[in-house]
PDB file of N, CA and C in Angstrom:
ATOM      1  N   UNK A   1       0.834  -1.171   0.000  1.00  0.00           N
ATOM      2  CA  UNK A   1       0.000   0.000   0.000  1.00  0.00           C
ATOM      3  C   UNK A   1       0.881   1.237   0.000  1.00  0.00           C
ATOM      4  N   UNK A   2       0.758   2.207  -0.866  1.00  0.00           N
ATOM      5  CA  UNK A   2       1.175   3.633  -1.172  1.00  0.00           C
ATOM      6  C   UNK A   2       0.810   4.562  -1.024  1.00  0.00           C
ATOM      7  N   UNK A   3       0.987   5.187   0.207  1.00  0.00           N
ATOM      8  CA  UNK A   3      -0.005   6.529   0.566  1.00  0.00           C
ATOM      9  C   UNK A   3       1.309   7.796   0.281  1.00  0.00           C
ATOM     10  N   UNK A   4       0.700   8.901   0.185  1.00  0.00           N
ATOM     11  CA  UNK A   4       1.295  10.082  -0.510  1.00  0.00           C
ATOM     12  C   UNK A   4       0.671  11.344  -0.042  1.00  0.00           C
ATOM     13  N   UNK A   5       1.474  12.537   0.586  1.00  0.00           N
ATOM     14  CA  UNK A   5       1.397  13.957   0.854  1.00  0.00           C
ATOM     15  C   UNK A   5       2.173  15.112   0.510  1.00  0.00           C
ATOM     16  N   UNK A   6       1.355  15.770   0.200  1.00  0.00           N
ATOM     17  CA  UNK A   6       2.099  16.930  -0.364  1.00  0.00           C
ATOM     18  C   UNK A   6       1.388  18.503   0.412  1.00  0.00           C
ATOM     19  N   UNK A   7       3.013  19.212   0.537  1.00  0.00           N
ATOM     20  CA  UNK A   7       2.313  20.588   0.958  1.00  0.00           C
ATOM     21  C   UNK A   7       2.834  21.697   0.419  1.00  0.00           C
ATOM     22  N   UNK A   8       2.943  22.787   0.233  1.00  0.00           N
ATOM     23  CA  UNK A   8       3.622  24.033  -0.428  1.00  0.00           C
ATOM     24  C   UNK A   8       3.895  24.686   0.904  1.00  0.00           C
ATOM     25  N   UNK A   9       4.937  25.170   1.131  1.00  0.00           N
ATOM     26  CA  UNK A   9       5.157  26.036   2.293  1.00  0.00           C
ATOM     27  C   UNK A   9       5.969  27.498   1.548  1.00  0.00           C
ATOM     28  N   UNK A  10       6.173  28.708   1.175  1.00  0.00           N
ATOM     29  CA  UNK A  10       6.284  29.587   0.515  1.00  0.00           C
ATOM     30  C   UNK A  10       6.918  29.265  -0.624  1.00  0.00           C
ATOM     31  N   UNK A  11       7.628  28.741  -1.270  1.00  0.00           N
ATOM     32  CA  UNK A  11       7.905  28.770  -2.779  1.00  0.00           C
ATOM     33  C   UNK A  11       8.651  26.473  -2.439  1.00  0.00           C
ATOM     34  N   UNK A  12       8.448  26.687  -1.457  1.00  0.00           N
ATOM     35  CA  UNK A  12       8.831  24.858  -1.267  1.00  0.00           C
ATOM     36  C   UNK A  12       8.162  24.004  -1.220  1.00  0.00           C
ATOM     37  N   UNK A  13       8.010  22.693  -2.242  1.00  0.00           N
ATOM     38  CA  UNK A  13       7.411  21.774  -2.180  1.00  0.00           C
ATOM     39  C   UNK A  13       7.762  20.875  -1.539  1.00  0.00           C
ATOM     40  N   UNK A  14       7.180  20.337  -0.471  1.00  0.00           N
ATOM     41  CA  UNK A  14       7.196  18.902   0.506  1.00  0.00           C
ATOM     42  C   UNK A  14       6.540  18.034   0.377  1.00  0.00           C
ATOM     43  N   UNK A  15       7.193  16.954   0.212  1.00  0.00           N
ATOM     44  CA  UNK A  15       6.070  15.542  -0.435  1.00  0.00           C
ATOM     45  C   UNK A  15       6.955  14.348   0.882  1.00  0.00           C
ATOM     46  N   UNK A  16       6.177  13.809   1.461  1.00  0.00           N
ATOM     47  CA  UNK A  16       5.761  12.573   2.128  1.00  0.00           C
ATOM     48  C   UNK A  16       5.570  11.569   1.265  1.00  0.00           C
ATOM     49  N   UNK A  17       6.178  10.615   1.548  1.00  0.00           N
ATOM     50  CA  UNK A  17       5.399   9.199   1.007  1.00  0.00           C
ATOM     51  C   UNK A  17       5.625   8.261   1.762  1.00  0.00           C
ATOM     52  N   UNK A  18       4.827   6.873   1.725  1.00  0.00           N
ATOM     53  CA  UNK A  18       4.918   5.703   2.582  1.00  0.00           C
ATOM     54  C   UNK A  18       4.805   4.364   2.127  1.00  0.00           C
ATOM     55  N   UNK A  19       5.148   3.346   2.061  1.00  0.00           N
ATOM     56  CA  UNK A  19       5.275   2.535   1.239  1.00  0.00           C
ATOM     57  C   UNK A  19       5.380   1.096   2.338  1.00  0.00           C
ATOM     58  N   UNK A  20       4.520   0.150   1.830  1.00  0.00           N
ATOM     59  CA  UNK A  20       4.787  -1.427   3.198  1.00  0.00           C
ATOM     60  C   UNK A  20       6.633  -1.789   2.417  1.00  0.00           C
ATOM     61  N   UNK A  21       6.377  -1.694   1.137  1.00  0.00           N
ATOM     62  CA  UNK A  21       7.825  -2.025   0.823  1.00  0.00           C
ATOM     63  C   UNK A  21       9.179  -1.515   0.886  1.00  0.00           C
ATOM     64  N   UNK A  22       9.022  -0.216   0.601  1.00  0.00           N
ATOM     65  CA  UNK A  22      10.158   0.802   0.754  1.00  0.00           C
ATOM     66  C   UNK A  22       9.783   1.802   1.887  1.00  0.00           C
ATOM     67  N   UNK A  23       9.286   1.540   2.699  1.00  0.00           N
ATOM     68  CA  UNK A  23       9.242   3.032   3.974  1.00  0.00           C
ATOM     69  C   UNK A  23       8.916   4.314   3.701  1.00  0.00           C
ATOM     70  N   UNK A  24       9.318   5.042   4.524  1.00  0.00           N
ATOM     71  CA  UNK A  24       8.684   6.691   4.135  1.00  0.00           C
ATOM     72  C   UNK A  24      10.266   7.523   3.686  1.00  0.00           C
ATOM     73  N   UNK A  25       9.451   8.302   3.087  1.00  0.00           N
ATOM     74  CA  UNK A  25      10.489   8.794   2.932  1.00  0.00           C
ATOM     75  C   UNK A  25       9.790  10.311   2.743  1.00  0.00           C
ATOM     76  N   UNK A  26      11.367  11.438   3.060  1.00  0.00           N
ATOM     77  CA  UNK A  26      10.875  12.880   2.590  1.00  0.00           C
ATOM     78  C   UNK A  26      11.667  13.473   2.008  1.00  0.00           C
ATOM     79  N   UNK A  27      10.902  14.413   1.187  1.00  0.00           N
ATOM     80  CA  UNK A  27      11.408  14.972  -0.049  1.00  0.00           C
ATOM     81  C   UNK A  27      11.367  16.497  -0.201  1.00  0.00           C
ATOM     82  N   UNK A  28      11.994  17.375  -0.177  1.00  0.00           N
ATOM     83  CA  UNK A  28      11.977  18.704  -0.260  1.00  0.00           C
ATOM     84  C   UNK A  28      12.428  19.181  -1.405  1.00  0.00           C
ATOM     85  N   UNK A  29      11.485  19.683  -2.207  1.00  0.00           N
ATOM     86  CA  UNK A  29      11.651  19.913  -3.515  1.00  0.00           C
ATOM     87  C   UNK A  29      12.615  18.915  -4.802  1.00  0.00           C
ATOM     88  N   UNK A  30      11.932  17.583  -4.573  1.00  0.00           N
ATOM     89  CA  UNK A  30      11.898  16.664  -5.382  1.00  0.00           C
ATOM     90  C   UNK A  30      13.469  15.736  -4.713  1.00  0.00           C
ATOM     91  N   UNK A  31      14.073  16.492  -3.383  1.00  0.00           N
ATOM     92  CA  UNK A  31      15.159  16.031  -3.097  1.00  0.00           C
ATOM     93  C   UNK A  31      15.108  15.212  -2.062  1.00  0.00           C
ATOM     94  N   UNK A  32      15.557  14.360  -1.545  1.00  0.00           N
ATOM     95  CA  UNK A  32      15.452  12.764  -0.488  1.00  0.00           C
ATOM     96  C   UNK A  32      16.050  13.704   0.710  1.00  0.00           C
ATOM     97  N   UNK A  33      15.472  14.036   1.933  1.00  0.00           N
ATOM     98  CA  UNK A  33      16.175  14.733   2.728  1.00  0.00           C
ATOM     99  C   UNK A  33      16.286  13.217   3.902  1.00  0.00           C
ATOM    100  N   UNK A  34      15.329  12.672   4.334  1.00  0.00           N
ATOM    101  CA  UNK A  34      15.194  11.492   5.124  1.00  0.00           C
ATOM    102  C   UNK A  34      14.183   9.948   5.120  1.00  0.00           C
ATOM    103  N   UNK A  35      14.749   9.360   5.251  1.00  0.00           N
ATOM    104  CA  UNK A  35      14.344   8.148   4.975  1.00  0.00           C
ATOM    105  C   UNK A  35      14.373   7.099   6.087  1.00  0.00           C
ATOM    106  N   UNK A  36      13.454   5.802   6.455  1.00  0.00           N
ATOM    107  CA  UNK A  36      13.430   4.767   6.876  1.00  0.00           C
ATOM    108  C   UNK A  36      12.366   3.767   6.291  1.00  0.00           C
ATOM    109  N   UNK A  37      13.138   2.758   7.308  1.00  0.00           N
ATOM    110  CA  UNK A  37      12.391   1.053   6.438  1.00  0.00           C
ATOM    111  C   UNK A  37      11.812   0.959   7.550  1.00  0.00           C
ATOM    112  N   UNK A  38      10.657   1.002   7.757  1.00  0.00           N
ATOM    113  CA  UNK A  38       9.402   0.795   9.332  1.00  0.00           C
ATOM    114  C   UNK A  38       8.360   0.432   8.286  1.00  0.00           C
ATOM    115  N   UNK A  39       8.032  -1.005   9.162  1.00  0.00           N
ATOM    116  CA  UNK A  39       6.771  -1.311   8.557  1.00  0.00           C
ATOM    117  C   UNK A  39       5.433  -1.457   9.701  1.00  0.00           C
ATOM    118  N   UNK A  40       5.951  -0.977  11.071  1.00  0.00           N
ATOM    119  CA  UNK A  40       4.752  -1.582  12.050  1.00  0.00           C
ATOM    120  C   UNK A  40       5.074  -0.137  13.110  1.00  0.00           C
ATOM    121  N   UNK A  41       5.889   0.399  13.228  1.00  0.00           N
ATOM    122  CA  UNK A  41       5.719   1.609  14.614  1.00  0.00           C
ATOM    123  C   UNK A  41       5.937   2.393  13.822  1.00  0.00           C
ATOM    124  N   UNK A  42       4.815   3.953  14.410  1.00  0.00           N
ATOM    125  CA  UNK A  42       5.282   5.090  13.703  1.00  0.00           C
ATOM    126  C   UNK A  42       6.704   5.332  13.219  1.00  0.00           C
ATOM    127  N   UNK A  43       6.617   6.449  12.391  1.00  0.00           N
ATOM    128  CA  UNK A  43       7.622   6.970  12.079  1.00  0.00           C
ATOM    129  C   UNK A  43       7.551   8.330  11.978  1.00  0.00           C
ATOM    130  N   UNK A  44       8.996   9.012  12.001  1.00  0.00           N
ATOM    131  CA  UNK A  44       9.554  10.491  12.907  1.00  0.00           C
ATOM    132  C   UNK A  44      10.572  10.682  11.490  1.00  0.00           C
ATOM    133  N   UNK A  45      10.343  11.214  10.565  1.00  0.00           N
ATOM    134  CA  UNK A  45      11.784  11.549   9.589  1.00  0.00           C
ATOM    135  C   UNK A  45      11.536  12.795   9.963  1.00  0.00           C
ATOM    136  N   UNK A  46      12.686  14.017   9.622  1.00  0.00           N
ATOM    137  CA  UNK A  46      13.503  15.322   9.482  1.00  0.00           C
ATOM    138  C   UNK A  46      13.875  15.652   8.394  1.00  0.00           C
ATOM    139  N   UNK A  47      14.317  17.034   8.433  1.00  0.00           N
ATOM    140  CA  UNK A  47      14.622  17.882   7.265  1.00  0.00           C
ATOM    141  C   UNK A  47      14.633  19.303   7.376  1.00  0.00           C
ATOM    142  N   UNK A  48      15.147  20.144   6.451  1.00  0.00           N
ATOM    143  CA  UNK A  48      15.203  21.300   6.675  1.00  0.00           C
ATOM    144  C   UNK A  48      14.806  22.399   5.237  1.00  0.00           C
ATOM    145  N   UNK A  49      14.050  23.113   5.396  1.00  0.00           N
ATOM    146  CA  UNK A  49      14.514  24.032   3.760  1.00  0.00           C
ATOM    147  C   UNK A  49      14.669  25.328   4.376  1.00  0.00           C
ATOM    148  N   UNK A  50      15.083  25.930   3.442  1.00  0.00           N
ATOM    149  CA  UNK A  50      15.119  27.529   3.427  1.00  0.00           C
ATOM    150  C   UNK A  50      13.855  28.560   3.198  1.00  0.00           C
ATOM    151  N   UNK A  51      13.656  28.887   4.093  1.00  0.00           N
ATOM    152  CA  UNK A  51      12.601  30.327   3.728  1.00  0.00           C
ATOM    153  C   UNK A  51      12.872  31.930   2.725  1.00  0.00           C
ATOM    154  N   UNK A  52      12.179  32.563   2.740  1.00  0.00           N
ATOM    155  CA  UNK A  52      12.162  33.598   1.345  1.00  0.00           C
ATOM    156  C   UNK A  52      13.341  34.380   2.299  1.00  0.00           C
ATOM    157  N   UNK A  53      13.799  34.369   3.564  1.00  0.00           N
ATOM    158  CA  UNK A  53      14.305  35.401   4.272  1.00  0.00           C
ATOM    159  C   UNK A  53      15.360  34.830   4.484  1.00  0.00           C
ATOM    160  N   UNK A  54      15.956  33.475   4.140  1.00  0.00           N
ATOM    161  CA  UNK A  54      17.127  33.118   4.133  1.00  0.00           C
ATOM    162  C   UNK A  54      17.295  32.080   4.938  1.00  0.00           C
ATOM    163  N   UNK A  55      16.189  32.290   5.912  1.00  0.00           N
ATOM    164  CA  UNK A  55      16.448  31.293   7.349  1.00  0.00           C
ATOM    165  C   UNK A  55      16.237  29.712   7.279  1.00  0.00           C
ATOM    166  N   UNK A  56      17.010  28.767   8.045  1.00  0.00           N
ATOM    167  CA  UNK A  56      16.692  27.650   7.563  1.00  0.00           C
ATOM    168  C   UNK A  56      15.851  27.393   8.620  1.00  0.00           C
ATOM    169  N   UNK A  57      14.666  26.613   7.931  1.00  0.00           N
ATOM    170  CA  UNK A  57      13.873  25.995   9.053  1.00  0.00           C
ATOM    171  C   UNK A  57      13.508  24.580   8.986  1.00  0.00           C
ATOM    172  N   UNK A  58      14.044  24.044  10.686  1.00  0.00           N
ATOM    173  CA  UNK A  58      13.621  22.258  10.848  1.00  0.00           C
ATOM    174  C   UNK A  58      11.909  21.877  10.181  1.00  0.00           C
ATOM    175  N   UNK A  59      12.258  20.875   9.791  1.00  0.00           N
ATOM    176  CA  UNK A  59      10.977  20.251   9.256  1.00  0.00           C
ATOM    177  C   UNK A  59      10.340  18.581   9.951  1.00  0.00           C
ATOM    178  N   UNK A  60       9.404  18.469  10.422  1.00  0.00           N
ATOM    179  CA  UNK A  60       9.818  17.145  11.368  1.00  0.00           C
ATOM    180  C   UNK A  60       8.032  16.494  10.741  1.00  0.00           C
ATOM    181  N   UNK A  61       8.284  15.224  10.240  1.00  0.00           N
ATOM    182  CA  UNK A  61       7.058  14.544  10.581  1.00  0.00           C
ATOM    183  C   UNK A  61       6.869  13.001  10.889  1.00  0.00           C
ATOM    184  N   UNK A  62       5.690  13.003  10.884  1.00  0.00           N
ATOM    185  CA  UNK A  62       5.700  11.757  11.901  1.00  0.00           C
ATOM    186  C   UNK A  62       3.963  10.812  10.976  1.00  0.00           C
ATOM    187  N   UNK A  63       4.493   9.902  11.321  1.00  0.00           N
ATOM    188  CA  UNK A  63       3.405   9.028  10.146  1.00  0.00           C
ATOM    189  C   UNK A  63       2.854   7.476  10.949  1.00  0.00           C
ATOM    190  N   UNK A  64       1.289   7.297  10.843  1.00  0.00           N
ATOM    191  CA  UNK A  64       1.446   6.316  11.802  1.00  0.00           C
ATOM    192  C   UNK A  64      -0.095   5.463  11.203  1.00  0.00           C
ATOM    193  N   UNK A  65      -0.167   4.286  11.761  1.00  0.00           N
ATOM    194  CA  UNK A  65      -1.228   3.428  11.156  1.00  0.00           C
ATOM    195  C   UNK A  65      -0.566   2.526  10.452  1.00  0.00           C
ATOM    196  N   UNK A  66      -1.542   1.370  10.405  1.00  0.00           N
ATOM    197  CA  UNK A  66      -0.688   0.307   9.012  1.00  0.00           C
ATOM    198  C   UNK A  66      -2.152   0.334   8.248  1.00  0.00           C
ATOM    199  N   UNK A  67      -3.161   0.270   8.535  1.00  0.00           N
ATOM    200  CA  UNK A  67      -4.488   0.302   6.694  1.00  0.00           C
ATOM    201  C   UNK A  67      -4.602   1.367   6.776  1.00  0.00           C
ATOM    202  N   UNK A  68      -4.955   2.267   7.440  1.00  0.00           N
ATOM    203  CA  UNK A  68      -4.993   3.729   6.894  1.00  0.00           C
ATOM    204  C   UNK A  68      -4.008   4.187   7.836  1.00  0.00           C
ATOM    205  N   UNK A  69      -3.145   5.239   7.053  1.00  0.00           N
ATOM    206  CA  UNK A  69      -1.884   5.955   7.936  1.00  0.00           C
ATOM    207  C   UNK A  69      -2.405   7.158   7.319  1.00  0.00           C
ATOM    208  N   UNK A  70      -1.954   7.744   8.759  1.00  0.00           N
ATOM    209  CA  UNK A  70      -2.179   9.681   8.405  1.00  0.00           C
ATOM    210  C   UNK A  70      -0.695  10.006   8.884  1.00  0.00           C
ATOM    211  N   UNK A  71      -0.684  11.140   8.584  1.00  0.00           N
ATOM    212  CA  UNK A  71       0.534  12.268   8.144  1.00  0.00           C
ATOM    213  C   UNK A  71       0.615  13.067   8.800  1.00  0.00           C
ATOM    214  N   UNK A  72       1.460  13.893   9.274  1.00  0.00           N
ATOM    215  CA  UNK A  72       1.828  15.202  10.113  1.00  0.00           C
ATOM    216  C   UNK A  72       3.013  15.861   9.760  1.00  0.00           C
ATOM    217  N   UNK A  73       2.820  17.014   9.623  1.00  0.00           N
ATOM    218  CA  UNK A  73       4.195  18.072   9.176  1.00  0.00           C
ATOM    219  C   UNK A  73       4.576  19.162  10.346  1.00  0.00           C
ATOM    220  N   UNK A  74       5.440  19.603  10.376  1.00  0.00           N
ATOM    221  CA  UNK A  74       5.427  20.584  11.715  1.00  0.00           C
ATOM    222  C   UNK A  74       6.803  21.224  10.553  1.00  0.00           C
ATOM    223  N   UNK A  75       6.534  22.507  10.344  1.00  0.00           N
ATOM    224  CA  UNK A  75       7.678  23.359   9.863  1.00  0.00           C
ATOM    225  C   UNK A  75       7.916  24.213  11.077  1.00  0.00           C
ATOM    226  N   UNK A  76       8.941  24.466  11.550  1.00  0.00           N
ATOM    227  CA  UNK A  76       9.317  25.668  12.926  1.00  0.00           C
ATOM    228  C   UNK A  76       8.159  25.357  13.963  1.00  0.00           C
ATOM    229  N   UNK A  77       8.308  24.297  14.086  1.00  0.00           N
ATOM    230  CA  UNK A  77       7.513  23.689  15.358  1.00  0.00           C
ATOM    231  C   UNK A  77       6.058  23.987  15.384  1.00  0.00           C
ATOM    232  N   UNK A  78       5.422  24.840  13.802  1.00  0.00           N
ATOM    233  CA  UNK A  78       4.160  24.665  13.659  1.00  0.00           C
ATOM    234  C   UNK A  78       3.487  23.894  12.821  1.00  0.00           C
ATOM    235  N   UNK A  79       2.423  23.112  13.149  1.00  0.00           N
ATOM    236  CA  UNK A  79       1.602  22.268  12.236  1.00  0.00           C
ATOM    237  C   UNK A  79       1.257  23.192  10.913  1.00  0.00           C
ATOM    238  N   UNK A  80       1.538  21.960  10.012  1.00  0.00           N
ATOM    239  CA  UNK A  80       1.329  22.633   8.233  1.00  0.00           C
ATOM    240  C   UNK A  80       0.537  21.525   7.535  1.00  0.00           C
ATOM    241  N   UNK A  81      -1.268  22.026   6.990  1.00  0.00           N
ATOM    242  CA  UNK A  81      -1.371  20.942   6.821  1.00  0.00           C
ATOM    243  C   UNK A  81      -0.998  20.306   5.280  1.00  0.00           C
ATOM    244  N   UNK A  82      -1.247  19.159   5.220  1.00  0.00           N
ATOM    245  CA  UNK A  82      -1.135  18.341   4.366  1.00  0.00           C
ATOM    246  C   UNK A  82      -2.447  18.369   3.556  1.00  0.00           C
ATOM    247  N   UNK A  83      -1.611  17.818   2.149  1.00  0.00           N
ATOM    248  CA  UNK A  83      -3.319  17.324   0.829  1.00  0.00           C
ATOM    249  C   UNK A  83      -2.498  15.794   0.601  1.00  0.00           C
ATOM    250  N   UNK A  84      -3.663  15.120   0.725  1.00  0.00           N
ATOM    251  CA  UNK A  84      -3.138  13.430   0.658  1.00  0.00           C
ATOM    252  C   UNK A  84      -3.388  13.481  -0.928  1.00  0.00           C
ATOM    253  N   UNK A  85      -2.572  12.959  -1.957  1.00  0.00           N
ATOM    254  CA  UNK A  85      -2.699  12.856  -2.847  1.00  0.00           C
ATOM    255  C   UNK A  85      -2.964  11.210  -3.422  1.00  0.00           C
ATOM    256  N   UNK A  86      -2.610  10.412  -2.751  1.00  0.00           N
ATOM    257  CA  UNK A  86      -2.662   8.942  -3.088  1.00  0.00           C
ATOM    258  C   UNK A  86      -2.723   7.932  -1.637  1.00  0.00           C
TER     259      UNK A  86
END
């Protein structure tokens, strides 16, 4: 099963994905920032992008369920939501 999220945060695209075969992984503007192979306890990947002002900001989410899994993003320690695409 292949579930999939995506969010825009000022000119940055963040995409989530989750996979029983290949794990989650995250992607900041089409780039692999963190990855794991979890198929049964949540999961916590990281990352960082840059804002319009230069600043870098932590990116942290966390993914959980095995038939339906939901998604969570936190950019600068605030919730950002997500559009499930798949």
């Amino acid at each position: 099963m292949k579930s999939e999220w995506i969010a825009k945060y000022e000119e940055t695209v963040i995409k989530i994905t989750t996979n029983w075969f290949s794990g989650e992984k995250l992607y900041v503007n089409n780039e692999l920032q963190d990855e794991q192979i979890n198929f049964i306890t949540p999961s916590n990947l990281s990352g960082n992008l840059i804002n319009k002002e230069g600043q870098k900001l932590d990116i942290k989410t966390n993914t959980s369920g095995f038939f339906t899994v939901s998604c969570r993003l936190f950019i600068d320690n605030k919730k950002v939501e997500l559009k499930q695409t798949k």
